[in-house]
Protein backbone atom coordinates (compact mmCIF):
# COMPACT_ATOMS: atom_id res chain seq x y z
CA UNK A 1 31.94 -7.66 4.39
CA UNK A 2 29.17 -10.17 3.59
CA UNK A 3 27.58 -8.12 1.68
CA UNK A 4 30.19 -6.88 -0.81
CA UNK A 5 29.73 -7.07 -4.69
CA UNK A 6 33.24 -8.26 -5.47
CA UNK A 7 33.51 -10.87 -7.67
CA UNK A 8 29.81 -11.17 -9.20
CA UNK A 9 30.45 -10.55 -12.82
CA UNK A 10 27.46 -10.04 -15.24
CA UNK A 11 28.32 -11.21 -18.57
CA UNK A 12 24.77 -10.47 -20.55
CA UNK A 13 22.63 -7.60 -20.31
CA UNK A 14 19.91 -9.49 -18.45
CA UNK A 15 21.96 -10.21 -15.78
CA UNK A 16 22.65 -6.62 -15.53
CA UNK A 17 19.10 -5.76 -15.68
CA UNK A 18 17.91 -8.17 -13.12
CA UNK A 19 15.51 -6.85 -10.60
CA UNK A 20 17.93 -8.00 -7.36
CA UNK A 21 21.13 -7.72 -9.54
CA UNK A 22 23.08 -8.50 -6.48
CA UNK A 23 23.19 -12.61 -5.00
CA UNK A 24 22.88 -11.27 -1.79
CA UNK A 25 19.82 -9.74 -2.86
CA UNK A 26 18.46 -12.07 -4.64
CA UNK A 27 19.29 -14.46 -1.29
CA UNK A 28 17.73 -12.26 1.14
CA UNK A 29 14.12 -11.92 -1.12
CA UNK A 30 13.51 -15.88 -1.27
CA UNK A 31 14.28 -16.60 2.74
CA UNK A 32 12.23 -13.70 3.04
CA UNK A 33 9.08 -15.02 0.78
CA UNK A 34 9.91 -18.38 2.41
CA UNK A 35 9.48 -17.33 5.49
CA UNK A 36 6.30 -15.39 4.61
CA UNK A 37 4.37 -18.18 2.41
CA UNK A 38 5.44 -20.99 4.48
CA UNK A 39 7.02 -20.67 8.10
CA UNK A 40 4.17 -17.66 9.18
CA UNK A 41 1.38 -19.69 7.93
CA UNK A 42 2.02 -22.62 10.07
CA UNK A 43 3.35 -21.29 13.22
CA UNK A 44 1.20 -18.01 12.84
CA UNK A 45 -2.12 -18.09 14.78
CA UNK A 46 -5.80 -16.87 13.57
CA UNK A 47 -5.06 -13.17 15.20
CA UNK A 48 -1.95 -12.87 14.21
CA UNK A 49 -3.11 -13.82 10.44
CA UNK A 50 -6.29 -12.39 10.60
CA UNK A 51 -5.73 -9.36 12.53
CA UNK A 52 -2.09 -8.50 11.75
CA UNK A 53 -0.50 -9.73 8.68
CA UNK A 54 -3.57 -9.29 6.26
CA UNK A 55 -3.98 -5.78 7.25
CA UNK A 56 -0.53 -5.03 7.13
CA UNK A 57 -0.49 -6.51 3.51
CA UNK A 58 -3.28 -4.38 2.03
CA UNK A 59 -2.21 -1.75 3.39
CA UNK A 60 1.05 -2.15 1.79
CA UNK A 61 -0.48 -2.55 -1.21
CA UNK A 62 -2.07 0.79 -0.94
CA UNK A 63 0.31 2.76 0.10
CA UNK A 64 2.78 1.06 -3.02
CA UNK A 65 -0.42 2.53 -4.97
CA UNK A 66 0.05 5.94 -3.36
CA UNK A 67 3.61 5.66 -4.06
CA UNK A 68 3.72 5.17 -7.72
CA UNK A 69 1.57 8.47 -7.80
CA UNK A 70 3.05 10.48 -4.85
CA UNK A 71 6.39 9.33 -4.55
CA UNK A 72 7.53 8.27 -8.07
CA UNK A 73 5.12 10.84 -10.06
CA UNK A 74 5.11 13.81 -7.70
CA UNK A 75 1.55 13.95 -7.90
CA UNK A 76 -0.26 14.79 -4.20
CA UNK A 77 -3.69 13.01 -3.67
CA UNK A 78 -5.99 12.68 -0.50
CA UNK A 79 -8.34 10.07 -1.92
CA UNK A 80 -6.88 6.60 -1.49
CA UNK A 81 -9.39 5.67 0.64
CA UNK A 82 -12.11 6.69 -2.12
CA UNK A 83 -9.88 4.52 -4.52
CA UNK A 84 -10.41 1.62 -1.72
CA UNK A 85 -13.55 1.94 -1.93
CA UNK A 86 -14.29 1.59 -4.99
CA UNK A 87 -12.86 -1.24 -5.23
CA UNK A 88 -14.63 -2.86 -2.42
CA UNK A 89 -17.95 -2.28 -3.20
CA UNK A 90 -17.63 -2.90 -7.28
CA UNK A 91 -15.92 -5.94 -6.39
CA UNK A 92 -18.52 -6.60 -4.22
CA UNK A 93 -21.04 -5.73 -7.11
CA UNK A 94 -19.35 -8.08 -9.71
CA UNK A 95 -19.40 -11.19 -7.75
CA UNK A 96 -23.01 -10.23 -6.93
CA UNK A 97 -24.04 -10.19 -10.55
CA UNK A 98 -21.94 -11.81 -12.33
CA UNK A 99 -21.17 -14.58 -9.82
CA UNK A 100 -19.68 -17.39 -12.81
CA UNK A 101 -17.18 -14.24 -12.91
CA UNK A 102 -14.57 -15.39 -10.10
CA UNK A 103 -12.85 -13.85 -7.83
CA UNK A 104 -9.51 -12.68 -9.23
CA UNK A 105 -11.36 -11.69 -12.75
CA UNK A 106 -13.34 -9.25 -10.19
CA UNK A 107 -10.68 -7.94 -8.33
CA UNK A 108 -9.42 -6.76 -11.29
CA UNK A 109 -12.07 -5.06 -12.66
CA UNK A 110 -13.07 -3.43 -8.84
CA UNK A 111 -9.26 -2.38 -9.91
CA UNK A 112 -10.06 -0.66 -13.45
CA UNK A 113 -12.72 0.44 -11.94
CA UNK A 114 -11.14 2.57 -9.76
CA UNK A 115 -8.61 3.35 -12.20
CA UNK A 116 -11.17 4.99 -14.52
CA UNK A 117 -12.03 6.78 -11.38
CA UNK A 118 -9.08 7.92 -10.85
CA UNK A 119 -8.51 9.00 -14.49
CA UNK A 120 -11.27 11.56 -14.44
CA UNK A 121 -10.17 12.93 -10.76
CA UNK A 122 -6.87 12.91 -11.83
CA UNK A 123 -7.51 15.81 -14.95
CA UNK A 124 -6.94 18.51 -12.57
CA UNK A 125 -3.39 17.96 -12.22
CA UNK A 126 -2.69 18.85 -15.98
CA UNK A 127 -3.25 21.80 -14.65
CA UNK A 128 -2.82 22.36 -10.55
CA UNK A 129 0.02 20.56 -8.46
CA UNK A 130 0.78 20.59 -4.83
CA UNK A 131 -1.49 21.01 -2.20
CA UNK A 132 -3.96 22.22 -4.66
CA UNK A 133 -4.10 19.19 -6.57
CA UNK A 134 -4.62 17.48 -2.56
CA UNK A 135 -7.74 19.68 -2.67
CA UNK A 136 -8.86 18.33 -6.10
CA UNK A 137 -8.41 14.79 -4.95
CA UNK A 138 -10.02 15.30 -1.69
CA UNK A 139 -13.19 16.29 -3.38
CA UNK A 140 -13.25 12.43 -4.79
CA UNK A 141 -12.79 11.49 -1.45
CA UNK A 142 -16.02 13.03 -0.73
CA UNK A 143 -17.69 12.39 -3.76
CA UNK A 144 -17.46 8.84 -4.02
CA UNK A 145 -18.52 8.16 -0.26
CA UNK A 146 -21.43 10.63 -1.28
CA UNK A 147 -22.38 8.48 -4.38
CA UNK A 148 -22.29 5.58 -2.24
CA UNK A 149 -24.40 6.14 -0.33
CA UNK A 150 -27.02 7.81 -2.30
CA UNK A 151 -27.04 4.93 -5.14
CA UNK A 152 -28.97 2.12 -3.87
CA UNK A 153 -27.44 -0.17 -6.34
CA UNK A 154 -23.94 -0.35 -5.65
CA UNK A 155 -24.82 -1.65 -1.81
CA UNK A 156 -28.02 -3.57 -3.25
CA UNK A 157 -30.46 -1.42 -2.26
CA UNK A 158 -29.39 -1.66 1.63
CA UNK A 159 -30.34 0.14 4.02
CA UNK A 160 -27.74 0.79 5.83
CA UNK A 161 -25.44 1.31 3.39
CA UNK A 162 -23.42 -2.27 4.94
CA UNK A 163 -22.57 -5.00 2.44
CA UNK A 164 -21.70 -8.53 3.37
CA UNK A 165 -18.43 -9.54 1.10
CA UNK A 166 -19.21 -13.38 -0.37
CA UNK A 167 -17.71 -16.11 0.11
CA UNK A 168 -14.15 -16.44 -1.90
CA UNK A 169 -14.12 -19.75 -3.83
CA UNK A 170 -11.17 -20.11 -6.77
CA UNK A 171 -11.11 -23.14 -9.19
CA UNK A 172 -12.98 -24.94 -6.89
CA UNK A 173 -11.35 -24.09 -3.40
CA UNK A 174 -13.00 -22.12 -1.08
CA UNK A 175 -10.67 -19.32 0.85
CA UNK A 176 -12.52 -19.37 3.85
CA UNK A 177 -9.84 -19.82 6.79
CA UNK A 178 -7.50 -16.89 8.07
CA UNK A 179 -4.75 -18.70 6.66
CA UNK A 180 -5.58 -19.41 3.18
CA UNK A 181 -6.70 -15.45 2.73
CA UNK A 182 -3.39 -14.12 4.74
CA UNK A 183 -1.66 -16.52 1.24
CA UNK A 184 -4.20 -14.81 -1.31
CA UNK A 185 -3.53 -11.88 0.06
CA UNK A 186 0.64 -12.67 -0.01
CA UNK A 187 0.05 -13.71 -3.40
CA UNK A 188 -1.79 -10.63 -5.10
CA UNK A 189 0.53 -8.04 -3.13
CA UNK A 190 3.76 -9.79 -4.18
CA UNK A 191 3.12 -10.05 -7.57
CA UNK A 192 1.78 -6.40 -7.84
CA UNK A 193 4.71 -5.73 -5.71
CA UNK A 194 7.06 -6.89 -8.32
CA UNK A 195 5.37 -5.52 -11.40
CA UNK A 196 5.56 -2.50 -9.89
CA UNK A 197 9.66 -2.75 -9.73
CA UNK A 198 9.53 -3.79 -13.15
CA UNK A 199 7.12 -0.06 -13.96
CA UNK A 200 9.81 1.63 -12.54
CA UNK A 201 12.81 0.86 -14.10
CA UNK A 202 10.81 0.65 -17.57
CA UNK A 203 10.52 3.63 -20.00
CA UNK A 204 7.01 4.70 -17.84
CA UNK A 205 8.56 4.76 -14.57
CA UNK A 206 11.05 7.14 -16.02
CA UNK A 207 8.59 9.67 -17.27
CA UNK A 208 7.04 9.33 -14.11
CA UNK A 209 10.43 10.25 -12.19
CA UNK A 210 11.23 13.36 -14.64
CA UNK A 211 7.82 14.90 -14.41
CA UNK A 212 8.34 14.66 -10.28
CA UNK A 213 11.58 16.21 -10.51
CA UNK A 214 10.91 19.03 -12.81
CA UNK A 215 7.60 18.50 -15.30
CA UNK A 216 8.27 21.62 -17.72
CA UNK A 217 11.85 20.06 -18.28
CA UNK A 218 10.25 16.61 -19.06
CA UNK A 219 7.72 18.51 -21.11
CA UNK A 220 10.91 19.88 -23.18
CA UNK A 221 12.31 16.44 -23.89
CA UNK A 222 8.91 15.17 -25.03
CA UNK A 223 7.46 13.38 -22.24
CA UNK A 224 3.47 13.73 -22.82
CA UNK A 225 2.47 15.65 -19.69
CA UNK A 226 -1.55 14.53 -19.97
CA UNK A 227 -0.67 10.69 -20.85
CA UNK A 228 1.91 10.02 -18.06
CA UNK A 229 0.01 12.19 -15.50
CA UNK A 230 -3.35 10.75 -16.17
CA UNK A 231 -1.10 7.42 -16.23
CA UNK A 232 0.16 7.35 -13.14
CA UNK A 233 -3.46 8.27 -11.40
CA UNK A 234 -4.54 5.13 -13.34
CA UNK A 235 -1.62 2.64 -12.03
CA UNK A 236 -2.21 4.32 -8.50
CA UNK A 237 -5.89 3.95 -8.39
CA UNK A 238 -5.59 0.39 -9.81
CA UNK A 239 -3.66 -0.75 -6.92
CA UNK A 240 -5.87 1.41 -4.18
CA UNK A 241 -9.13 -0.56 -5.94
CA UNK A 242 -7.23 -4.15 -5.39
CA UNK A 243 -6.00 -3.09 -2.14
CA UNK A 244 -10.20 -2.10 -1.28
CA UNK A 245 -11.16 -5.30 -2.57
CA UNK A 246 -8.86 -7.24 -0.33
CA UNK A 247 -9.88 -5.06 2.35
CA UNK A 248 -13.76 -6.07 2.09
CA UNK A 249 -12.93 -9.85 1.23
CA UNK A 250 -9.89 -11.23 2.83
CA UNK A 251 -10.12 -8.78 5.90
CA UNK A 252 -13.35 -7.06 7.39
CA UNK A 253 -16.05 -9.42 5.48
CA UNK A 254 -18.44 -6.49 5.82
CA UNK A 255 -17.80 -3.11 4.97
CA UNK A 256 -20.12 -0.48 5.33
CA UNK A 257 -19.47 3.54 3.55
CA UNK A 258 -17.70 4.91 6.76
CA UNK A 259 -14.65 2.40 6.96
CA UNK A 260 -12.92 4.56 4.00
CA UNK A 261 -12.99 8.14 5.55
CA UNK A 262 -10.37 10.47 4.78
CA UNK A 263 -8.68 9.57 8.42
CA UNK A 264 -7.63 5.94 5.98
CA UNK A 265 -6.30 8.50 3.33
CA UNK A 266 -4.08 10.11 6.04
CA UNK A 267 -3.04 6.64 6.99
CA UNK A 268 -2.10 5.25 3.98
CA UNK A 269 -0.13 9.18 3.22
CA UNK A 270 1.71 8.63 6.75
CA UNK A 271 3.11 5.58 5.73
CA UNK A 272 4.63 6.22 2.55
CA UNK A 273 6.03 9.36 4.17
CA UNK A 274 7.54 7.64 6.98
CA UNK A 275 8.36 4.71 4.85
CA UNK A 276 10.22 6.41 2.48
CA UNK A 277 8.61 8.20 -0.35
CA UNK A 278 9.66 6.57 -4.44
CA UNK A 279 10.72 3.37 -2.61
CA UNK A 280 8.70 0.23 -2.93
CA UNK A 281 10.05 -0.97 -0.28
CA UNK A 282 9.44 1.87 1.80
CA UNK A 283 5.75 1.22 0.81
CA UNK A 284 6.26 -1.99 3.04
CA UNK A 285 8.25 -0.92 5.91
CA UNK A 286 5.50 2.55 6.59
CA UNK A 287 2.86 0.12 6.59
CA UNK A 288 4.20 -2.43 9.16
CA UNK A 289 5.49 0.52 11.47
CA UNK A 290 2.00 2.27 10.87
CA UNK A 291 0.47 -1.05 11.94
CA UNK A 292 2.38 -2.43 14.68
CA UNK A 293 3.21 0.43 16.87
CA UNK A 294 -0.43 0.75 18.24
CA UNK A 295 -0.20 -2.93 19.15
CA UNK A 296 3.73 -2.46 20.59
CA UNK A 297 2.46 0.55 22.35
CA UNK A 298 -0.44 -0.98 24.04
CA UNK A 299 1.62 -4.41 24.64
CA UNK A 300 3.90 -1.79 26.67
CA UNK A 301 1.59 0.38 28.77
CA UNK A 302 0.01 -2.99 29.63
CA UNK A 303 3.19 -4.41 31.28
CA UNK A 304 3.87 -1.01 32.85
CA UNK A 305 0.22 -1.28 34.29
CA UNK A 306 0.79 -4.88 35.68
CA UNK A 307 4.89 -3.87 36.42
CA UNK A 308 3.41 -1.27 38.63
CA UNK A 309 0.55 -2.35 39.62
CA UNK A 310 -1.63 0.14 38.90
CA UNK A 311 -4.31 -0.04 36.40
CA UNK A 312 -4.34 2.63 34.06
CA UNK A 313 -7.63 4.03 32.40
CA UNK A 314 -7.78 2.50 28.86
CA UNK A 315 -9.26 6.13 27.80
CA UNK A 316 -5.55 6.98 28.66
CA UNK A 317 -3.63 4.71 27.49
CA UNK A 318 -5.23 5.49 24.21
CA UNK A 319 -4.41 9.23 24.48
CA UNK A 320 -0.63 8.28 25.10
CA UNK A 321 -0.53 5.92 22.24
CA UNK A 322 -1.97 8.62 20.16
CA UNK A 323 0.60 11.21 21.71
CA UNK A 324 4.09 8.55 21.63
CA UNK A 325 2.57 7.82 18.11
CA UNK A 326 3.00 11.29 16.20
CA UNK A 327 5.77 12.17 18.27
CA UNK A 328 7.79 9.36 17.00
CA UNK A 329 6.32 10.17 13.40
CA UNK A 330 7.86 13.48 14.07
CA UNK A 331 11.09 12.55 15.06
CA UNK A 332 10.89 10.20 12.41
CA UNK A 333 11.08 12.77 9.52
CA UNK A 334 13.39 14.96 11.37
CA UNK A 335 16.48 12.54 11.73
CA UNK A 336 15.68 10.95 8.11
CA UNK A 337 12.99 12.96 6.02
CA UNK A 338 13.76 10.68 3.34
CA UNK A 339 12.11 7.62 5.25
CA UNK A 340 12.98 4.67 6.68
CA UNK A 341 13.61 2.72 4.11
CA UNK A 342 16.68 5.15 3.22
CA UNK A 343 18.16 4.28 6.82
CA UNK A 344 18.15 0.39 5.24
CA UNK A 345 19.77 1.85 2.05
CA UNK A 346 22.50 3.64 4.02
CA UNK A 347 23.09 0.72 6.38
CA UNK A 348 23.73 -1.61 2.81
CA UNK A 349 25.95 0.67 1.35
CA UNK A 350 28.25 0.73 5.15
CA UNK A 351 28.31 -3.07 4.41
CA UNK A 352 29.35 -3.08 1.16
CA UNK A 353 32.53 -0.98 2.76
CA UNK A 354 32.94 -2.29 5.78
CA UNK A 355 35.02 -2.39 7.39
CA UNK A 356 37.04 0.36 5.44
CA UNK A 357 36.33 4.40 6.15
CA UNK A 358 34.18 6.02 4.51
């Protein structure tokens, strides 16, 4: 009942084309990014910042990357993690040599970067789709880990291949405690967040929905099948290279070759799948389940251990996590293939009726 649209009249056409047309909407979003940029900063802790919610956001933020190419273009690709890293280590590279750069300017270029990476990776699907166009982007996965670790200069001629991530200092102000990169983090995903609801309902998100539904018909109406294609690898890649930039910076500090392995690609796929794919907010929701239920699981086998007094091998605890884990992903797709975030769509539109049948 709460929830019902009766009454909220739209009298201009940018009212109507509002990105949370509905008030309720529009309420729910700003106690939500109170709560986020305010009320978890102070009452979070440094593991819960550092440990939880920053990973949780960039990952987010990749998986919304694999979702404007996967989900919204219906274009398969295995080599987010290769987009990540990218981004890391050219970010990495930029405030390295061009250190009067800053550190937003050199997010953004780790970001086109990657996008121009993801351009030339991306050819193949003008003319392969599906799983082989999967293959095509796994061999980037492969080739960029390969190039990284050959070419001295992008880690500075370590040897070890591991990089050290500088310091983060903006207009002045260095961003050197959990909670001050847990904001910059909050900052750069929401605002990517939202431009990427504004790509969708725009004229490019549009083409990138027809040529997912049915690309020869899109082709027919005049949609350019190399521009949006190669497009939507750029947008996607983009967002991977930010999210890899955050990664090395605001999260792990120093990154070495192997933390971007295809097992972060299958990640990142798993939670746009379980998330929901072609929902934003599905982006969101795949990452936090993808994220917390390790930590729920172990919280739980740990009380079970002390409940029964019995201490339980950690060797199996982390078998049964692994086990619970894809069994739930399983069940998952089978009682809502369409992802989780279409269980919150269904549940809104019960509201709006309640409590008449439906």
């Amino acid at each position: 009942m709460f929830y019902r649209e009766a009454g909220q009249f739209k009298s201009s056409y940018a009212e109507d084309q509002q990105i949370f047309p509905i008030r309720q909407d529009r309420i729910g979003i700003t106690a939500l990014l109170l709560v986020v940029f305010v009320a978890v900063p102070l009452l979070g802790d440094q593991y819960w910042l550092s440990a939880i919610f920053t990973p949780l956001l960039i990952f987010a933020l990749a998986a919304l990357g694999l979702n404007i190419l996967t989900g919204y273009a219906g274009q398969l690709s295995l080599g987010t993690a290769a987009f990540m890293a990218v981004g890391a280590f050219m970010a990495y590279n930029f405030m390295l040599r061009l250190p009067w750069l800053g550190v937003i300017p050199s997010f953004i270029l780790a970001g086109l970067c990657a996008a121009a990476v993801g351009v030339v990776f991306g050819l193949p699907s003008l003319r392969i789709k599906g799983f082989y166009l999967a293959v095509a982007t796994l061999a980037c996965q492969f080739f960029v880990l390969w190039a990284i670790q050959r070419w001295g200069w992008i880690t500075n001629y370590s040897a070890s291949g591991v990089i050290t991530a500088q310091k983060m200092v903006i207009l002045g102000f260095p961003f050197d405690t959990p909670a001050l990169k847990y904001l910059l983090t909050l900052s750069i995903v929401t605002l990517l967040a939202l431009l990427a609801k504004n790509l969708m309902r725009s004229e490019t998100g549009r083409a990138f929905m027809a040529v997912r539904d049915m690309d020869v018909a899109a082709e027919v109406i005049g949609i350019r099948m190399m521009h949006t294609k190669l497009l939507a690898f750029a947008i996607s890649s983009f967002y991977c290279g930010v999210a890899g930039a955050m990664y090395a910076f605001c999260y792990l500090g120093t990154v070495e070759p192997e933390a971007f392995t295809l097992d972060l690609s299958f990640r990142v796929l798993f939670m746009i799948i379980i998330g929901g794919t072609g929902s934003i907010l599905g982006s969101f929701i795949g990452a936090a389940f993808i994220t917390l239920l390790p930590i729920f699981l172990n919280v739980m086998f740990g009380g079970i251990s002390h409940l029964l007094g019995v201490e339980i091998p950690h060797a199996v605890i982390s078998n049964l996590e692994l086990i619970i884990f894809g069994a739930l992903i399983i069940f998952f797709l089978i009682v809502e293939p369409h992802g989780l975030a279409r269980l919150w769509q269904i549940a809104k539109e019960k509201l709006r009726l309640w409590p008449f049948p439906h």
